[in-house]
Structure formats: C-alpha cells, structure tokens
Protein backbone atom coordinates (compact mmCIF):
# COMPACT_ATOMS: atom_id res chain seq x y z
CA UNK A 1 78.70 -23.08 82.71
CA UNK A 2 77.63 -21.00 79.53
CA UNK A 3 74.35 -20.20 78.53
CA UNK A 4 74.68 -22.55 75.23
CA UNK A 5 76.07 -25.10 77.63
CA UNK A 6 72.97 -24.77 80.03
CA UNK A 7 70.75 -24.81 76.78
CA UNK A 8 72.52 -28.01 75.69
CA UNK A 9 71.91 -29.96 78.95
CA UNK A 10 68.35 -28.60 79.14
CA UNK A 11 67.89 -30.39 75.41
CA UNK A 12 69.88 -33.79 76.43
CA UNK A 13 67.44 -33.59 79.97
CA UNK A 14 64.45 -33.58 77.63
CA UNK A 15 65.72 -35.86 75.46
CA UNK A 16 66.11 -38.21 78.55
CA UNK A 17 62.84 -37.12 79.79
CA UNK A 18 60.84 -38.81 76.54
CA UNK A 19 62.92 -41.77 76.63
CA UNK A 20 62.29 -42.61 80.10
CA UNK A 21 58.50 -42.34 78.99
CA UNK A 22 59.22 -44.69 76.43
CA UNK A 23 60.65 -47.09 78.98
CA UNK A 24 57.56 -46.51 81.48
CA UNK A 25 55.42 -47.67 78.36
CA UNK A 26 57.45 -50.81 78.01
CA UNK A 27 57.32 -51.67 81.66
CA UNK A 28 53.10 -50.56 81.75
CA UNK A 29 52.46 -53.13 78.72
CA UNK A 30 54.85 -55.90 80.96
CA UNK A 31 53.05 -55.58 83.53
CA UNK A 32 54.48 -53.27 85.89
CA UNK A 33 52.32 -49.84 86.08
CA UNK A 34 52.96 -47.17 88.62
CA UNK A 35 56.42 -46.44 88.02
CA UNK A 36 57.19 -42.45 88.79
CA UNK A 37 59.28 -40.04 86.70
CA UNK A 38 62.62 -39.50 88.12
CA UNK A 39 65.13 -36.36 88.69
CA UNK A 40 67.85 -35.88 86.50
CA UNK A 41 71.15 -34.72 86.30
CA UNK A 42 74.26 -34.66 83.99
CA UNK A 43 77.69 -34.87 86.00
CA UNK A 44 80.18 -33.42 84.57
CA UNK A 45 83.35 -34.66 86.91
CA UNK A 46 86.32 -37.18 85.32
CA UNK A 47 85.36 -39.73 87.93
CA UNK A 48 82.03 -40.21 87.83
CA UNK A 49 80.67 -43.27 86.72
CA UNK A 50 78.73 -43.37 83.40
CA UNK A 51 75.42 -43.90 84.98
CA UNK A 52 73.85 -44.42 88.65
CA UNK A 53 70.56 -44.41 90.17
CA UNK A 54 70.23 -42.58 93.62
CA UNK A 55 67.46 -43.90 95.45
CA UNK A 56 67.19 -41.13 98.46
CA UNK A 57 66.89 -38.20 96.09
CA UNK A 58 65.05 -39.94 93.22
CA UNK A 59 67.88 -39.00 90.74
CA UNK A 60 69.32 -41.03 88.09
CA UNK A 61 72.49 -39.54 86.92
CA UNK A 62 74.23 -39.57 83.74
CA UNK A 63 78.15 -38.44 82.72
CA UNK A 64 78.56 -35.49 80.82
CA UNK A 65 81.39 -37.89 78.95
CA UNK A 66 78.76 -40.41 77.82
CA UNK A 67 76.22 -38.13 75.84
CA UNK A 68 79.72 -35.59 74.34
CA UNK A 69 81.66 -39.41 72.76
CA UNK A 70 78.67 -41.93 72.24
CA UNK A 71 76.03 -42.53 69.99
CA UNK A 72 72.29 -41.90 71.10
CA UNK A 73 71.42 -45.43 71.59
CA UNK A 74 74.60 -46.10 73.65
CA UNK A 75 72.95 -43.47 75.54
CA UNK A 76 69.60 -44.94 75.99
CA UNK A 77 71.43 -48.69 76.79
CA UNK A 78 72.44 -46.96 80.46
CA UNK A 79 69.67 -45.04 80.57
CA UNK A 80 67.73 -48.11 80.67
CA UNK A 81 70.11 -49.78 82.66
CA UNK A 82 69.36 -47.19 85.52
CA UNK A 83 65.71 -47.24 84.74
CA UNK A 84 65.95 -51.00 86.06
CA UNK A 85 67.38 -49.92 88.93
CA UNK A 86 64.69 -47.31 89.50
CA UNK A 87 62.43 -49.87 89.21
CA UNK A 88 63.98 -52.56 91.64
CA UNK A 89 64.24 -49.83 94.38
CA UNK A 90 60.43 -48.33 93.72
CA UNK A 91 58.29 -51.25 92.65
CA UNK A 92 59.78 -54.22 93.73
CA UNK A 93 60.99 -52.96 97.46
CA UNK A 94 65.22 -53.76 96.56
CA UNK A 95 66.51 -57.45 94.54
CA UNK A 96 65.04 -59.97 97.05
CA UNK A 97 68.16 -62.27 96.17
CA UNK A 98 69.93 -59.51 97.83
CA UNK A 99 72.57 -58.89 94.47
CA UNK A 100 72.61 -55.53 92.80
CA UNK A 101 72.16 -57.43 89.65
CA UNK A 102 70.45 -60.16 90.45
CA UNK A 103 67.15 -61.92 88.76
CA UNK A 104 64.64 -59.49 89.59
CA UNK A 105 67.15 -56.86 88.10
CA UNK A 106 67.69 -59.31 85.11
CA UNK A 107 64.09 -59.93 84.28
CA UNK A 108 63.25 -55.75 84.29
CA UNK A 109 66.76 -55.50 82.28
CA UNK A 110 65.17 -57.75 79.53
CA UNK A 111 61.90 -56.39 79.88
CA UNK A 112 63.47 -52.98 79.04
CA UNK A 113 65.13 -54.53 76.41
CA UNK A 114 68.73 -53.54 77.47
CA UNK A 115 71.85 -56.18 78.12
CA UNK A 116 70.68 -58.34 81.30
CA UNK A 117 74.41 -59.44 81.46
CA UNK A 118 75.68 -56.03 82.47
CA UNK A 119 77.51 -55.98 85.76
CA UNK A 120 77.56 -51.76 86.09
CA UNK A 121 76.56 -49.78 83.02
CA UNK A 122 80.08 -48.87 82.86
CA UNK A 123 80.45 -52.74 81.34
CA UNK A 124 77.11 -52.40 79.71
CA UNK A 125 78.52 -49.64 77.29
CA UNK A 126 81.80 -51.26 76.64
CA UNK A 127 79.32 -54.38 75.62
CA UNK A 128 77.73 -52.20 73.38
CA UNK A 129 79.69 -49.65 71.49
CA UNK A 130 83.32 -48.86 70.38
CA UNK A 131 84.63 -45.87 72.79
CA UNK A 132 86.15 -43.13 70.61
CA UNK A 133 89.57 -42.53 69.62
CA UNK A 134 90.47 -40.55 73.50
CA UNK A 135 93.65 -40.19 72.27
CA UNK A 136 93.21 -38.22 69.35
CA UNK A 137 90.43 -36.05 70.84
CA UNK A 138 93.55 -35.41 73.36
CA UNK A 139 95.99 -34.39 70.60
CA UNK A 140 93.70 -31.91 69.61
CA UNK A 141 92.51 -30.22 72.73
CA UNK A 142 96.54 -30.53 73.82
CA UNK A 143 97.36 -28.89 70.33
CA UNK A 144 94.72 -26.00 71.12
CA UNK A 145 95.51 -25.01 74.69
CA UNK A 146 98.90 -24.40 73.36
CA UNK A 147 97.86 -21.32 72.42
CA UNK A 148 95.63 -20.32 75.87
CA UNK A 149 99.00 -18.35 76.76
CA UNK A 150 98.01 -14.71 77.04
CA UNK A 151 100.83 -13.90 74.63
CA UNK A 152 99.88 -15.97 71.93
CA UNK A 153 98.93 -13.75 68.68
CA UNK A 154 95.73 -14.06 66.50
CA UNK A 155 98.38 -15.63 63.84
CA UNK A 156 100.10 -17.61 66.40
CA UNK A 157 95.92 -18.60 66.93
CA UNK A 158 94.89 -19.37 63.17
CA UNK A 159 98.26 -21.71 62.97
CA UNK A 160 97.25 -23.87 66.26
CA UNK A 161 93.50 -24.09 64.38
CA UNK A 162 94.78 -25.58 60.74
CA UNK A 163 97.61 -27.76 62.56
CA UNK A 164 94.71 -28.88 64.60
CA UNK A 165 92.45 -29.58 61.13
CA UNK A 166 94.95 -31.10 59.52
CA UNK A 167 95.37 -33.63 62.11
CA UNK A 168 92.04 -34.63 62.21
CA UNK A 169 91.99 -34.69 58.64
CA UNK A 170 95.34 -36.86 58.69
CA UNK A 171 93.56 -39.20 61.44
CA UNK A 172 90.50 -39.95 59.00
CA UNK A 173 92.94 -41.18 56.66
CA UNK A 174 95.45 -43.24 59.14
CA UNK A 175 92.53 -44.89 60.94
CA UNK A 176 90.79 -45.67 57.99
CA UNK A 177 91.46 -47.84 54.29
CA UNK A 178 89.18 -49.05 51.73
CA UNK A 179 87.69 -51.53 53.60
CA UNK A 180 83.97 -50.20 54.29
CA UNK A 181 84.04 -52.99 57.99
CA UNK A 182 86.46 -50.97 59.21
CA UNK A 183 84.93 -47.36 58.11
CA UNK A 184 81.54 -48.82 59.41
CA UNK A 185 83.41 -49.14 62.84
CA UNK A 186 83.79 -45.30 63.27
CA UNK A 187 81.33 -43.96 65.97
CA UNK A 188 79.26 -41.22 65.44
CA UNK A 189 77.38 -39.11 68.20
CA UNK A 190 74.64 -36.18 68.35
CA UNK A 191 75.28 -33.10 69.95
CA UNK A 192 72.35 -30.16 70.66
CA UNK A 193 74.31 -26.64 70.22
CA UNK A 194 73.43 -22.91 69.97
CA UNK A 195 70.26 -21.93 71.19
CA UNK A 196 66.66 -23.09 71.06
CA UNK A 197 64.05 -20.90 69.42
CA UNK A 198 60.09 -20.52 68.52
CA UNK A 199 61.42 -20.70 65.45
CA UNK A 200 65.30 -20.87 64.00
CA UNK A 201 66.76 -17.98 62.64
CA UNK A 202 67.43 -18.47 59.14
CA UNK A 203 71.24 -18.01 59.80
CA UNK A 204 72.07 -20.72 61.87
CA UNK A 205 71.29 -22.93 58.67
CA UNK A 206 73.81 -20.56 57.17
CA UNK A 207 75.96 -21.84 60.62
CA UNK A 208 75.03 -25.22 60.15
CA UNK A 209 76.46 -25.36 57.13
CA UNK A 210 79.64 -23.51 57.35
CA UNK A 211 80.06 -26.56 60.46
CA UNK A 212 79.37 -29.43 57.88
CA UNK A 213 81.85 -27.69 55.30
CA UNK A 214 84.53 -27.45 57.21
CA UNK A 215 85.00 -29.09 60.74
CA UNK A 216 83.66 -32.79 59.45
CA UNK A 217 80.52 -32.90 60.78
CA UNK A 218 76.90 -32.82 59.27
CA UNK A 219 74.03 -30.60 61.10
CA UNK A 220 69.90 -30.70 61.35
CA UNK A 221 67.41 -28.51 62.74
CA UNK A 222 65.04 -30.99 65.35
CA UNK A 223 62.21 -29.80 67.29
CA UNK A 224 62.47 -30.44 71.45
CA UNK A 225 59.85 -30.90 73.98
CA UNK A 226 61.48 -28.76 77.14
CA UNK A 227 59.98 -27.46 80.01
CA UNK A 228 59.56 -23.93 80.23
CA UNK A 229 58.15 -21.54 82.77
CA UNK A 230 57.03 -24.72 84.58
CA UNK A 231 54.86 -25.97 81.26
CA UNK A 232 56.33 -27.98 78.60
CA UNK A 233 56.90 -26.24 75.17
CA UNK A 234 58.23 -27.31 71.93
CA UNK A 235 61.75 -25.38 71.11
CA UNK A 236 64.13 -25.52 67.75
CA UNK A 237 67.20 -25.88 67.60
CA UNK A 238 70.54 -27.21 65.73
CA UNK A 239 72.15 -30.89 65.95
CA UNK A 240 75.36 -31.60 64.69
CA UNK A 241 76.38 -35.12 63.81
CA UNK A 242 79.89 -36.50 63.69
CA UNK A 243 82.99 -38.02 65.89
CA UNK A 244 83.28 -36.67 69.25
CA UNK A 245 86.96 -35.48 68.21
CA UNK A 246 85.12 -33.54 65.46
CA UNK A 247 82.18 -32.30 67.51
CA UNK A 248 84.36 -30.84 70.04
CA UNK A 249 86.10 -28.39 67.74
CA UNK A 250 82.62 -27.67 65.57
CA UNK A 251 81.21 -27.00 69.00
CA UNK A 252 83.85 -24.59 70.10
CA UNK A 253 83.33 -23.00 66.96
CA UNK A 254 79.47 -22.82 66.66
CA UNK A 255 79.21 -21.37 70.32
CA UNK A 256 82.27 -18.47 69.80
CA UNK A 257 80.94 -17.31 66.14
CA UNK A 258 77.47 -16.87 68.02
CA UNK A 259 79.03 -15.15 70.71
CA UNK A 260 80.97 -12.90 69.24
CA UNK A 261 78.45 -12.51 66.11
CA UNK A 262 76.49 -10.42 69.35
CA UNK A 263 79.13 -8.16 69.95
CA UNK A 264 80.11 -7.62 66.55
CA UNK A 265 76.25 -6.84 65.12
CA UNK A 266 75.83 -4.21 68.12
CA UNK A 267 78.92 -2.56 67.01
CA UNK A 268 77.85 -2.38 63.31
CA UNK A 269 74.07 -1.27 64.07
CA UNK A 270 74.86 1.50 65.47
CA UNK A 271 77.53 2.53 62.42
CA UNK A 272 75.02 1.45 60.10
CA UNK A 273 72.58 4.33 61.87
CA UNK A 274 75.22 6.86 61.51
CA UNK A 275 75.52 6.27 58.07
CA UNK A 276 71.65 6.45 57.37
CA UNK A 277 70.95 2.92 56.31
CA UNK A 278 68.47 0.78 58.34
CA UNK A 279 70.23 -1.90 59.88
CA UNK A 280 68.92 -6.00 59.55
CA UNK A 281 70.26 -8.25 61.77
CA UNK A 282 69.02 -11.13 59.98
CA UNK A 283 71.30 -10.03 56.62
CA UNK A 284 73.89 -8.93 58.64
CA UNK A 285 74.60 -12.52 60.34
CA UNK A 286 73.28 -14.39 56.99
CA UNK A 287 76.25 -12.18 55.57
CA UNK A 288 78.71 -12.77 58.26
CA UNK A 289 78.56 -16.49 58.15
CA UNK A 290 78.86 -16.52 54.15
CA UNK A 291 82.21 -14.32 54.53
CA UNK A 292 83.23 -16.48 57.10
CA UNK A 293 82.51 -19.67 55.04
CA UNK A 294 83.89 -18.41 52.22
CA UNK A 295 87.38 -17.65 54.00
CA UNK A 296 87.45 -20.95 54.80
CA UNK A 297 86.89 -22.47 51.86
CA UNK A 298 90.14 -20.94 49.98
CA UNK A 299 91.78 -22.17 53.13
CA UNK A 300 90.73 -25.74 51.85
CA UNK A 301 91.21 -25.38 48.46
CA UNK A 302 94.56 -24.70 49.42
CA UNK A 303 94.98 -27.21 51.73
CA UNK A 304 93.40 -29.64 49.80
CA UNK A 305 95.77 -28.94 46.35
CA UNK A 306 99.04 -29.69 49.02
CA UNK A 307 97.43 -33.29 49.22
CA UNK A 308 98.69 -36.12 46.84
CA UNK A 309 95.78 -37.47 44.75
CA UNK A 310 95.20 -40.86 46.39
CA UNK A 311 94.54 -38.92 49.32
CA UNK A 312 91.98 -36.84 48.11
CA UNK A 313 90.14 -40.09 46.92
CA UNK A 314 90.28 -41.75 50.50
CA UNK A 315 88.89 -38.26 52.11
CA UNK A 316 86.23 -38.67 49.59
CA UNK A 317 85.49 -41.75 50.70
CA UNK A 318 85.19 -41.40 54.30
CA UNK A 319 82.77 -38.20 53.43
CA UNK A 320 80.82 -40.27 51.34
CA UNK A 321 80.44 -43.25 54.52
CA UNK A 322 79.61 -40.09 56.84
CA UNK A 323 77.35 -38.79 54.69
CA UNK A 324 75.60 -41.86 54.56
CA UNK A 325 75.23 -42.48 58.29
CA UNK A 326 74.04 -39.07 58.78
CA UNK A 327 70.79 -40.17 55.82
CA UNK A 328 70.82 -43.38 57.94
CA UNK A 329 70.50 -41.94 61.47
CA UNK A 330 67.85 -38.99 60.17
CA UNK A 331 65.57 -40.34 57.49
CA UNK A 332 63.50 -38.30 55.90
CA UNK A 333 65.71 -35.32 56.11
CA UNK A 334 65.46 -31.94 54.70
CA UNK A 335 67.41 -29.26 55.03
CA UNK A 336 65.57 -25.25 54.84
CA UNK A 337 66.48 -22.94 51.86
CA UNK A 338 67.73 -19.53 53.37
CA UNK A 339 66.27 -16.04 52.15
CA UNK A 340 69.91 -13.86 51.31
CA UNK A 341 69.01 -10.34 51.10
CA UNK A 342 72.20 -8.26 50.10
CA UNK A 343 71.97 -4.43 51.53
CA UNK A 344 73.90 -2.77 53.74
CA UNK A 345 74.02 -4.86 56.49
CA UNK A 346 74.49 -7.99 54.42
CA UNK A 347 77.79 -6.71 52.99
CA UNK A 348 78.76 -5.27 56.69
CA UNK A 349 78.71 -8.51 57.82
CA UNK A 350 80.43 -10.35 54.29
CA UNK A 351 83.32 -8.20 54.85
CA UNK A 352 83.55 -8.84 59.04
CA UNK A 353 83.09 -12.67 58.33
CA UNK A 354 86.15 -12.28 55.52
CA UNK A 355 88.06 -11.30 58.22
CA UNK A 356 87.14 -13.21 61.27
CA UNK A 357 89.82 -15.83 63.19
CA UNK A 358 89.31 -18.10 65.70
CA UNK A 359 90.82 -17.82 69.07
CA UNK A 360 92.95 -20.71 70.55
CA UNK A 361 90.77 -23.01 73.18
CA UNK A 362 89.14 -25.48 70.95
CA UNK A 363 88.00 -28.43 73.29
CA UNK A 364 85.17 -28.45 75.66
CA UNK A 365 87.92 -28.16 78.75
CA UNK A 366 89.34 -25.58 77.47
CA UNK A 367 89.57 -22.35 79.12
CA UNK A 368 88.68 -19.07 78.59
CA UNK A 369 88.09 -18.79 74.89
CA UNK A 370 87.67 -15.57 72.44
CA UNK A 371 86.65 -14.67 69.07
CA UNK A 372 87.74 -11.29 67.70
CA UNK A 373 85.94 -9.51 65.35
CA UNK A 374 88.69 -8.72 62.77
C-alpha cells in the first residue's frame, strides 16, 4: 500500500470514527447507554462482503469497494447497519428470537435510523443507492493497463490517457439526455487524496484545480479529526468529488504528479543552487501545476473543437448538474485564492509542467505506475 493510500484509509477510519459517535448519541438519547467504540478496518479483497461486524475481535469491517463507488451516506447506511449488530452482540447478549435480523435487530435498526428491512447490508445498499456504471470503470482501467507493457513508449502512454478521456467524456453523453431525472440518477462519491497537513500547501489548490479542469471531478479542502501519536489532532487535506469512474483516473493522477513533483523539485534545487538563484519550493510546484494545467487545456480546446456543437451543449449540461451537486453536497463552500510568485523556480517548474506526461496505469488496480519528468 502507498503512503497516500495509507493516508486515505487513515481519513475514511476517522471519518468512520465520528460517525459511529454520532450513532452512540442516537442510541444514548434511545435509551441504550454504554455502548463501546469499536476496531476498524477497510478490506480491500474482491470477495469480501460490503460490511460485517466481528464480535471476537471487536471489529466492524468495511470494503474498500464501498467507500471508492458510493456516496457518503450509502456509506453511513452499512455503517449503521453493523453498528446494530455491535449493539445486539454487546448490549443485548445476541437476538433472543435467535435470527440474525430479527426484532431486537429491527428495533436498534430503526432506532439508528437505517433500513430495518435489510437482510445483509449487501441488500441494504442495493435498497439504497444506484451502484455505478462497473462496466465503464472497467473499460477504462482495461484501456489503461494496455499500456503496463514495459515496451510501451511515453507516446504510446499519452494516446492510452486521451482514448481513455474521451471515453469517459463519450459515456457522459451516451448515459445521459436532457432529461434532468435521469442526470439526477448519476452517483457521486467523496474520495480523501494526497496528504494531510497542519496546514495545505497552497499548491495542492493549484492541484485541485487542474483535477476539476480536466478529469471531471470537483475538489475541496476539509479539515479531519485523526489520531496521531496516540492523541487526536485535526489534519487538512484535499477531497475530490465525482463518479467513481472519474475518481479513479483523477486519483491516479493526483497521487503520480505528487510523487514525481518530489523527484523532480530535488533535481531542480540543486540546479537552481548552481546557477545562484535561491530555490522556492512553494513557486516551483505552484509553477509546475500551472504548466501542467495549461498543457492540458490546449489538449481540450482541441479536443473539444473535433466535437459537433450539440455535443458541446449536452457536456455543458452535465457540468452544470455536477456542479450543482458538488454546491449541494458542500454548502457554504469556498475555495482559497493562491499567492503565484514568478522567479526562478516558478518558471523551472512552468516549463517541467509544459512538458510532463502521464504514465499508463490509471485505475486503482493497476500496477506499477510512473510519471516522468519530461
């Protein structure tokens, strides 16, 4: 697992943390005080089940699957579902009618305010959200590890990337018409990525934006309650918002341009000290994601002036219904303005972004996965 992996399960355990607490507060109010806090774990195996409580170890367990493709609330629906379970097996000694769902389990379902009718959690979700497109998200992950081979060129690379754009970009469109029922049936999920911070570095607003331009998803900086040397903290970090197809390539992205934003900045510090100019490594990655963004956007242009007009309209339009989820699921939003400061460094990294290209392996089961520098 990769360190912004690790940092991305340590920000979904918190977030499962506080609404557990919100669950114990439900069940202290009903009537039913003394409930502990759980372990938790996120299992990231095809066949695991969506959710399941373990008694013996005290763990309630949650797939990896179910926070990457559904929305936060679908989330908290098996949460709670488990959290019934929890308290069935710690507060009420087991379902006296001897059913795994039985009455007892019913009335703490209802209590919790989650569906009482649920036979598994597995059922619970289908009750209560669309699933994703699978197969598209498979077309593109397919359409990526096409170009894993170790002979495929950085070219052969960029091609596999815009074949797999266009295709989402074609999906939006062939899933979709005018009809704002059906566009209000897309699914959108959250997903924590990069890294969590005292306080965010002004260019991963810079990254955060580059992701919303130009892989169909919208981002926001959010503040997270994790522990931390055994004491609970408050970190930063980045959330992107979108379809799971969509946050799997934005993700790939985001996590490679960080990576290999490391490697490339130690490279130019030191030829920035040979030249006699005092390297920043705030303006060099503020300029490094501008030249990147900026690549990409005559990319789009020209992608976008291939496209017959009615087309252009109905991408508009499904923008425009994203956008408006996004406002819906963060009110109150604001975005930070970001101090550019154009010296040395600044252009250094404009002209390395200019040239940057993604590496095949978009997908999070992909395998190994680079990002040159240029």
């Amino acid at each position: 697992m990769s360190g912004h992996q690790e940092q991305r399960n340590l920000v979904w355990t918190s977030l499962l943390v506080e609404e557990w607490t919100k669950a114990k507060k439900q069940l202290t109010d009903g009537g039913l005080p003394g409930l502990v806090q759980p372990n938790f774990a996120i299992n990231p195996h095809a066949d695991a089940r969506f959710g399941c409580w373990f008694p013996e170890r005290r763990l309630i367990e949650l797939h990896e699957r179910l926070l990457l493709t559904f929305p936060r609330d679908s989330v908290v629906e098996v949460l709670r579902h488990e959290i019934a379970h929890q308290v069935i097996s710690e507060l009420l000694g087991g379902d006296r009618v001897g059913l795994t769902h039985g009455e007892d389990w019913k009335r703490i379902a209802r209590l919790l305010g989650c569906d009482d009718r649920a036979e598994s959690c597995d059922s619970a979700l289908r009750a209560h959200a669309r699933d994703t497109d699978q197969g598209m998200i498979e077309r593109v992950r397919k359409l990526m590890d096409h170009g894993r081979n170790a002979g495929t060129t950085t070219a052969e690379a960029a091609a596999f990337l815009r074949k797999a754009r266009e295709l989402m970009m074609r999906h939006q469109i062939a899933q979709r018409d005018l009809d704002e029922h059906v566009l209000d049936q897309t699914v959108y999920t959250q997903r924590p990525v990069g890294q969590l911070f005292k306080r965010l570095p002004g260019y991963y607003h810079l990254l955060g934006g580059l992701l919303s331009d130009h892989y169909f998803v919208h981002y926001i900086q959010l503040w997270t309650r994790v522990m931390v040397a055994g004491k609970f903290e408050y970190r930063t970090h980045l959330e992107l918002f979108g379809e799971a197809q969509h946050l799997d390539v934005a993700e790939y992205v985001c996590d490679h341009l960080l990576q290999r934003a490391d490697v490339i900045w130690n490279r130019t510090r030191r030829e920035l000290k040979k030249r006699g100019e005092r390297p920043s490594k705030r303006a060099f990655m503020n300029g490094l994601f501008i030249g990147f963004s900026d690549s990409l956007e005559k990319e789009k242009e020209r992608e976008h002036s291939e496209l017959p007009p009615e087309t252009r309209a109905l991408i508009l339009r499904v923008s425009a219904h994203r956008d408006r989820k996004y406002r819906a699921a963060y009110p109150g939003l604001r975005h930070s303005s970001v101090s550019i400061s154009k010296d040395a460094s600044h252009e250094a990294g404009y002209q390395t972004g200019q040239k940057l290209k993604i590496r095949p392996g978009v997908g999070s089961r992909s395998g190994t996965k680079r990002l040159p520098g240029s």
